[in-house]
C-alpha atoms as a PDB file:
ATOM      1  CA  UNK A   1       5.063  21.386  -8.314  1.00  0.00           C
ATOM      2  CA  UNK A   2       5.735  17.558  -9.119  1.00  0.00           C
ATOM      3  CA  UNK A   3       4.321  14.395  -7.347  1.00  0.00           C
ATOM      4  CA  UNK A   4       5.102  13.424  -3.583  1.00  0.00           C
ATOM      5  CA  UNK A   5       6.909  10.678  -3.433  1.00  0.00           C
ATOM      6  CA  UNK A   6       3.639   9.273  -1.938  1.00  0.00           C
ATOM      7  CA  UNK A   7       2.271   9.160  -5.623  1.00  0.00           C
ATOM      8  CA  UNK A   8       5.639   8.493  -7.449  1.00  0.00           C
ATOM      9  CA  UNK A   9       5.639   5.201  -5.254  1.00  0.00           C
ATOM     10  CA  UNK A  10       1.967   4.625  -6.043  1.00  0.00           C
ATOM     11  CA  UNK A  11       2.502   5.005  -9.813  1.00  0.00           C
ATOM     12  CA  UNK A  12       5.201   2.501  -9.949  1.00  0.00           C
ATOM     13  CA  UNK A  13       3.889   0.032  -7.742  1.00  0.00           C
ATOM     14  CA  UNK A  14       1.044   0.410 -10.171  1.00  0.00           C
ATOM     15  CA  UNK A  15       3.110   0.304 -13.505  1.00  0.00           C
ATOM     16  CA  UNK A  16       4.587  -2.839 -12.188  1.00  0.00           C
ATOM     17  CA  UNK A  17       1.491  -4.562 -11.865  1.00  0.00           C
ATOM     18  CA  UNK A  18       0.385  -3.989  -7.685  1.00  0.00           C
ATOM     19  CA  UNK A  19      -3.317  -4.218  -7.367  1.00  0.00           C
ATOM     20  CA  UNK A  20      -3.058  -4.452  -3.796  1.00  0.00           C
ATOM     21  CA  UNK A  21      -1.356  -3.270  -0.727  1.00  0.00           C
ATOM     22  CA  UNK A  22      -1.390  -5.096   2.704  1.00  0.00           C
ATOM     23  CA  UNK A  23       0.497  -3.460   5.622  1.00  0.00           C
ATOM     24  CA  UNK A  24       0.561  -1.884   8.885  1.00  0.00           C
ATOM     25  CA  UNK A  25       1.500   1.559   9.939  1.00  0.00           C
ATOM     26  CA  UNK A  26       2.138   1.957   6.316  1.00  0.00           C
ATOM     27  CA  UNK A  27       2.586   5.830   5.436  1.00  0.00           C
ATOM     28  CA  UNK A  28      -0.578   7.763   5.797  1.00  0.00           C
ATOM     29  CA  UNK A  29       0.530   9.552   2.510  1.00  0.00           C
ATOM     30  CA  UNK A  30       1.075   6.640   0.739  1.00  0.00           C
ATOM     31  CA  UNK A  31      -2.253   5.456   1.562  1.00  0.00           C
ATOM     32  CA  UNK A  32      -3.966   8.375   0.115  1.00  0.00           C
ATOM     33  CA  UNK A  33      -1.967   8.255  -2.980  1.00  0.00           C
ATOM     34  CA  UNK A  34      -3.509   4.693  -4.069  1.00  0.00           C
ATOM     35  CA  UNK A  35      -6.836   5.202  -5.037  1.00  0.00           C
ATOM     36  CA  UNK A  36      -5.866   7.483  -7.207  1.00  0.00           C
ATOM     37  CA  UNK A  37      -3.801   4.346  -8.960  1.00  0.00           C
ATOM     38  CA  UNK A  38      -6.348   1.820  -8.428  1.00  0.00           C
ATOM     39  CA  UNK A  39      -5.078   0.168  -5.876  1.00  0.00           C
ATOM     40  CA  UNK A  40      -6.545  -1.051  -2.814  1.00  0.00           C
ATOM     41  CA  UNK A  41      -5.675  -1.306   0.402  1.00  0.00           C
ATOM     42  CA  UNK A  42      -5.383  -4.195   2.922  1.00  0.00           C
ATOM     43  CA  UNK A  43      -4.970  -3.149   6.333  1.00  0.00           C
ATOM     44  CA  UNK A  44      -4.874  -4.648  10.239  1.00  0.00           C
ATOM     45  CA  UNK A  45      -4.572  -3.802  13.523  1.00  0.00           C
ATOM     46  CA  UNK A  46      -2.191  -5.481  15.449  1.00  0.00           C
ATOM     47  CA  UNK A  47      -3.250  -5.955  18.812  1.00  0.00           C
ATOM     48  CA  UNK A  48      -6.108  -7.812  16.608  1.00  0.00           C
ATOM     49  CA  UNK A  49      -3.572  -9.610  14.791  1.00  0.00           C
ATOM     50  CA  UNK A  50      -2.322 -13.362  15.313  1.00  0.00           C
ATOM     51  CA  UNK A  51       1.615 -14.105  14.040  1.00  0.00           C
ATOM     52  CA  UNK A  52       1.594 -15.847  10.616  1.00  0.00           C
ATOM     53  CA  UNK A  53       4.134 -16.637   8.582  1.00  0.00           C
ATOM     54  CA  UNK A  54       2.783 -15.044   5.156  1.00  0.00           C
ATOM     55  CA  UNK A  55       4.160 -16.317   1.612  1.00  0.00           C
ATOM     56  CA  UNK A  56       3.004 -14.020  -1.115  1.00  0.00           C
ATOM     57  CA  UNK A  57       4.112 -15.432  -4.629  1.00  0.00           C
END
């Protein structure tokens, strides 16, 4: 059988240059799929979380 579409994400993001993911509640699939692409994962929990306005260039 072929990739999930977990690891079809994770290999483009990766092909495209993504070192880095930072997210919440992103899928749990996903997030196994990007180690595998060297990729590494940012996460928070939102009742932790204060509201910012986040520019990412």
């Amino acid at each position: 059988m072929g990739n999930t579409v977990a690891e079809s994400l994770a290999a483009a993001l990766r092909r495209h240059g993504v070192r880095g993911v930072f997210g919440h509640r992103l899928p749990s699939l996903f997030f196994l799929a990007t180690p595998e692409q060297s990729i590494r994962q940012d996460v928070y929990r939102a009742e932790n979380a204060r509201q910012r306005r986040i520019t990412l260039c």
